[in-house]
Protein backbone atom coordinates (compact mmCIF):
# COMPACT_ATOMS: atom_id res chain seq x y z
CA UNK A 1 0.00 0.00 0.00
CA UNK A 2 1.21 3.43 -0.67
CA UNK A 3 2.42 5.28 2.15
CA UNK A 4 0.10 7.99 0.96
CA UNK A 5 -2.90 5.85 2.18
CA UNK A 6 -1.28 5.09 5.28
CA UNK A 7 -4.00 5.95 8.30
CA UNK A 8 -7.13 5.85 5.75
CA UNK A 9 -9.80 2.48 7.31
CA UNK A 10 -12.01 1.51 4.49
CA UNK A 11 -13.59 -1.51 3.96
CA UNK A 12 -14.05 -3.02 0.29
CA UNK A 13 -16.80 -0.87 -1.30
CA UNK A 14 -16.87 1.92 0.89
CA UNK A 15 -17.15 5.64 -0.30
CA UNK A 16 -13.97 8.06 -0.42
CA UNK A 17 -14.33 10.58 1.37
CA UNK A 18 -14.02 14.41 -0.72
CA UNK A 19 -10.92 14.75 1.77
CA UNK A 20 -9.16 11.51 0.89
CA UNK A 21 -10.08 11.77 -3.00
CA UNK A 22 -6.66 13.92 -4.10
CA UNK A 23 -4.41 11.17 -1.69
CA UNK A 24 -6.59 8.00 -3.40
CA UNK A 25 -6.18 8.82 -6.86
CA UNK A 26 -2.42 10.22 -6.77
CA UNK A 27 -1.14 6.84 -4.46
CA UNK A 28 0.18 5.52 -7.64
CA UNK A 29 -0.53 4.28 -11.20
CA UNK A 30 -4.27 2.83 -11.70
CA UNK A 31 -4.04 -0.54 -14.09
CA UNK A 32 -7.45 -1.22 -15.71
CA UNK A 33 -8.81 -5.11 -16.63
CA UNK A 34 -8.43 -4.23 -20.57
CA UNK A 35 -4.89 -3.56 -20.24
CA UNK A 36 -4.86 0.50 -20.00
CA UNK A 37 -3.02 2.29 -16.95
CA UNK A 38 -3.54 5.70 -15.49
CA UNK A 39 -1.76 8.19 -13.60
CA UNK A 40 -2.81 11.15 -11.69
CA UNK A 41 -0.52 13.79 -10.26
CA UNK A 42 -1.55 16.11 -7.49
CA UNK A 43 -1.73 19.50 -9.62
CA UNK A 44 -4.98 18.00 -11.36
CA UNK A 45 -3.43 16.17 -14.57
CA UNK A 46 -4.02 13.00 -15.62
CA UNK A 47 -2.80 10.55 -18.37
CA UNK A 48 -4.33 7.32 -19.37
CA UNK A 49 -2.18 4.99 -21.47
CA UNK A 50 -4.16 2.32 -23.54
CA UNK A 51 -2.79 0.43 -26.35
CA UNK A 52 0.78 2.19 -25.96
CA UNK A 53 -1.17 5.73 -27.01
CA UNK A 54 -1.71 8.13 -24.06
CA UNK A 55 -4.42 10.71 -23.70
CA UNK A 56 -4.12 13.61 -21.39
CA UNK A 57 -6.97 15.44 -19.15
CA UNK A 58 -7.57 17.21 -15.81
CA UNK A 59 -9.02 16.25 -12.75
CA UNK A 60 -10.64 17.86 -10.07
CA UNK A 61 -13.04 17.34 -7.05
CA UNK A 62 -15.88 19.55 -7.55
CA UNK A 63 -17.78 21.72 -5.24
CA UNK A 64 -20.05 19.22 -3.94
CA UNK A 65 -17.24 16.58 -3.75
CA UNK A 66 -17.12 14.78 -6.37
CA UNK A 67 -14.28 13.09 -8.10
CA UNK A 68 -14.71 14.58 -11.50
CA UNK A 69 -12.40 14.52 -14.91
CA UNK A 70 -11.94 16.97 -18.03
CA UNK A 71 -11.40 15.50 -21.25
CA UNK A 72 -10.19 17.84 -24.22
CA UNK A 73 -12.14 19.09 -25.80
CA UNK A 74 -15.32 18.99 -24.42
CA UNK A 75 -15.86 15.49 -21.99
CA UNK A 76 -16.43 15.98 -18.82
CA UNK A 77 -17.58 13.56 -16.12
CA UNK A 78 -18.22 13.11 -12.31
CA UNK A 79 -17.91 9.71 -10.55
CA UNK A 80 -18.57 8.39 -6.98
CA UNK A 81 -15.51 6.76 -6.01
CA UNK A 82 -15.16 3.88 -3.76
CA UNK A 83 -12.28 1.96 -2.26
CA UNK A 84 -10.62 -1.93 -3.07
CA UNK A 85 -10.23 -3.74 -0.24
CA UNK A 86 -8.36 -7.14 -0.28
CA UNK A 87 -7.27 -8.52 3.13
CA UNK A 88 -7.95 -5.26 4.95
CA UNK A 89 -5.22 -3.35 2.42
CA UNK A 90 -6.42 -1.26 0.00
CA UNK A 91 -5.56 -2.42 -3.51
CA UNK A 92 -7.44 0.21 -5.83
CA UNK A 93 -10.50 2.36 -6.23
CA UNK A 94 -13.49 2.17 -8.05
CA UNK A 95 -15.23 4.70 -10.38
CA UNK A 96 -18.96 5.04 -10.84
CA UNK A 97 -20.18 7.11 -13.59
CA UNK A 98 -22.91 9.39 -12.42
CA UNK A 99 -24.78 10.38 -15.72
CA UNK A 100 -24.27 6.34 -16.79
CA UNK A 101 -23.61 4.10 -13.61
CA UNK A 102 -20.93 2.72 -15.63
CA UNK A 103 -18.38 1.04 -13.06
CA UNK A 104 -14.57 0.28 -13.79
CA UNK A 105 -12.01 -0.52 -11.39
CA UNK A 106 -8.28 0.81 -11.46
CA UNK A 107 -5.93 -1.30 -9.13
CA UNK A 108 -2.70 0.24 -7.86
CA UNK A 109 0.90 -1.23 -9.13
């Protein structure tokens, strides 16, 4: 577990709290179950790598805390994020699409 994480208690499934969402998502490099990997960095970038071509956006945590993401030129999209929780460590996160309810899950290398 990243010692970013270090002190957060979540059990699998459990929201992350608006406070904890800039320490979940920049704890390290998110791989996907189709192969793709993502990294956020703590000044609100983000690239995803899929198919060795990488795509760049922003990310933020909105006013009503929400993990949310910018897409050039015009995608945006909000998420609730929940934690991965394997043996009481936490292993990755969880995104929900709001607008779709689409779910994918990033785990941490």
């Amino acid at each position: 577990m990243s010692e970013m994480l270090q002190g957060i208690q979540a059990d699998d499934g459990t929201a992350v709290a608006a406070a904890d969402i800039p320490k979940a998502v920049t704890a390290g490099r998110l791989a996907y179950a189709d192969g793709a990997t993502q990294v956020f960095t703590i000044d609100g970038r983000t690239t995803y790598t899929e198919a060795g071509g990488d795509s760049s956006g922003e990310w933020y945590v909105d006013d009503q805390g929400r993990f949310c993401s910018f897409w050039p030129p015009s995608y945006r999209a909000c998420y609730a994020l929940r934690w991965m929780v394997e043996d009481r460590q936490i292993v990755g996160l969880r995104f929900t699409g709001l607008s779709d309810g689409v779910t994918f899950e990033g785990r941490y290398e």
